[in-house]
Protein backbone atom coordinates (compact mmCIF):
# COMPACT_ATOMS: atom_id res chain seq x y z
CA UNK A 1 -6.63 -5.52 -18.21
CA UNK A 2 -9.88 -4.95 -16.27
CA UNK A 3 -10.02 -2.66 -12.97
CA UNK A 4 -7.27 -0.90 -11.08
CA UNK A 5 -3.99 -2.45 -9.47
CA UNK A 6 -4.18 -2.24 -6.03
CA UNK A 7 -0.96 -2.64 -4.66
CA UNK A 8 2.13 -0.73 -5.14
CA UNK A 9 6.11 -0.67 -4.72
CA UNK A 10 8.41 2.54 -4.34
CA UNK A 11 8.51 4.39 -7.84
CA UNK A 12 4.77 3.74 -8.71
CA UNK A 13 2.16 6.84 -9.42
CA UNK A 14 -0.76 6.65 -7.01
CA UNK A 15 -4.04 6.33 -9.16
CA UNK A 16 -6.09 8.33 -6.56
CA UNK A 17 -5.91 10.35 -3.36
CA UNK A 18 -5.97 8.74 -0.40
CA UNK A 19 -4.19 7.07 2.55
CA UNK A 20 -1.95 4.06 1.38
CA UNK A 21 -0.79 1.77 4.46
CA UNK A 22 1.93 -0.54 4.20
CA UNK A 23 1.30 -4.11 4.02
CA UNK A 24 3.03 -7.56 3.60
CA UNK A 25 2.70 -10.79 1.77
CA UNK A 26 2.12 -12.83 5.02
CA UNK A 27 -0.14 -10.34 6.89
CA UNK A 28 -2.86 -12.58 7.34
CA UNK A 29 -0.40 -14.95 9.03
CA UNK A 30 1.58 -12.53 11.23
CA UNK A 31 0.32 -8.99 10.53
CA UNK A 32 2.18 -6.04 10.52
CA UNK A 33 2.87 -4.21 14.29
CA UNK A 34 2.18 -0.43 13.60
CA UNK A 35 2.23 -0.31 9.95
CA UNK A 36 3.68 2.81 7.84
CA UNK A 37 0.65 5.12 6.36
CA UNK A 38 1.14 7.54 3.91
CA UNK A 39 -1.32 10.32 2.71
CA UNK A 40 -1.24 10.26 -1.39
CA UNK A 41 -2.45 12.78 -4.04
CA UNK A 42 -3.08 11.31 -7.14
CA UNK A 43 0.23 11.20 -9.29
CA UNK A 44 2.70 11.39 -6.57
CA UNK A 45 5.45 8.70 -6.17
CA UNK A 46 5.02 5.95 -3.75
CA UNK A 47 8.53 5.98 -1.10
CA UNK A 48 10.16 2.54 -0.82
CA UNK A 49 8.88 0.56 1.18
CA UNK A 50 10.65 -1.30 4.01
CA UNK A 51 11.11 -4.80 3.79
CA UNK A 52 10.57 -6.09 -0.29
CA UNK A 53 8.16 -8.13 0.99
CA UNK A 54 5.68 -5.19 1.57
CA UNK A 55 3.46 -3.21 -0.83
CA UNK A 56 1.51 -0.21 -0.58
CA UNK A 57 -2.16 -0.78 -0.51
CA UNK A 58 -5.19 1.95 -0.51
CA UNK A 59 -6.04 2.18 3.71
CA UNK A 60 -9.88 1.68 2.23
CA UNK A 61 -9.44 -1.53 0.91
CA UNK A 62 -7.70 -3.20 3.32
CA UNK A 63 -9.68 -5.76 5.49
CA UNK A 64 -9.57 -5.33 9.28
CA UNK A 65 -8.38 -8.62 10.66
């Protein structure tokens, strides 16, 4: 498997430190209002997230719309 997954569910290790921001599968559709953000150290556990339709995704690499 080449690079590094990029999105993550509650129960996954974060690969690096960062800020993780909760998005969803239709965000470039609808977006999400005031979306959670979360401040990871590498190997900590992601929380659930709120709908199942969301993931956690590294603040850095998400586009602004």
């Amino acid at each position: 498997m080449m690079g590094e997954r990029s999105k993550f569910r509650g129960g996954d290790k974060a690969p690096n430190n960062g800020i993780y921001i909760e998005v969803g599968e239709n965000d470039h559709i609808m977006g999400i209002q005031d979306p959670h953000q979360i401040t990871m150290k590498a190997g900590d556990t992601f929380p659930d997230v709120s709908n199942e339709d969301r993931v956690w995704k590294n603040k850095r690499h998400v586009q602004p719309k």
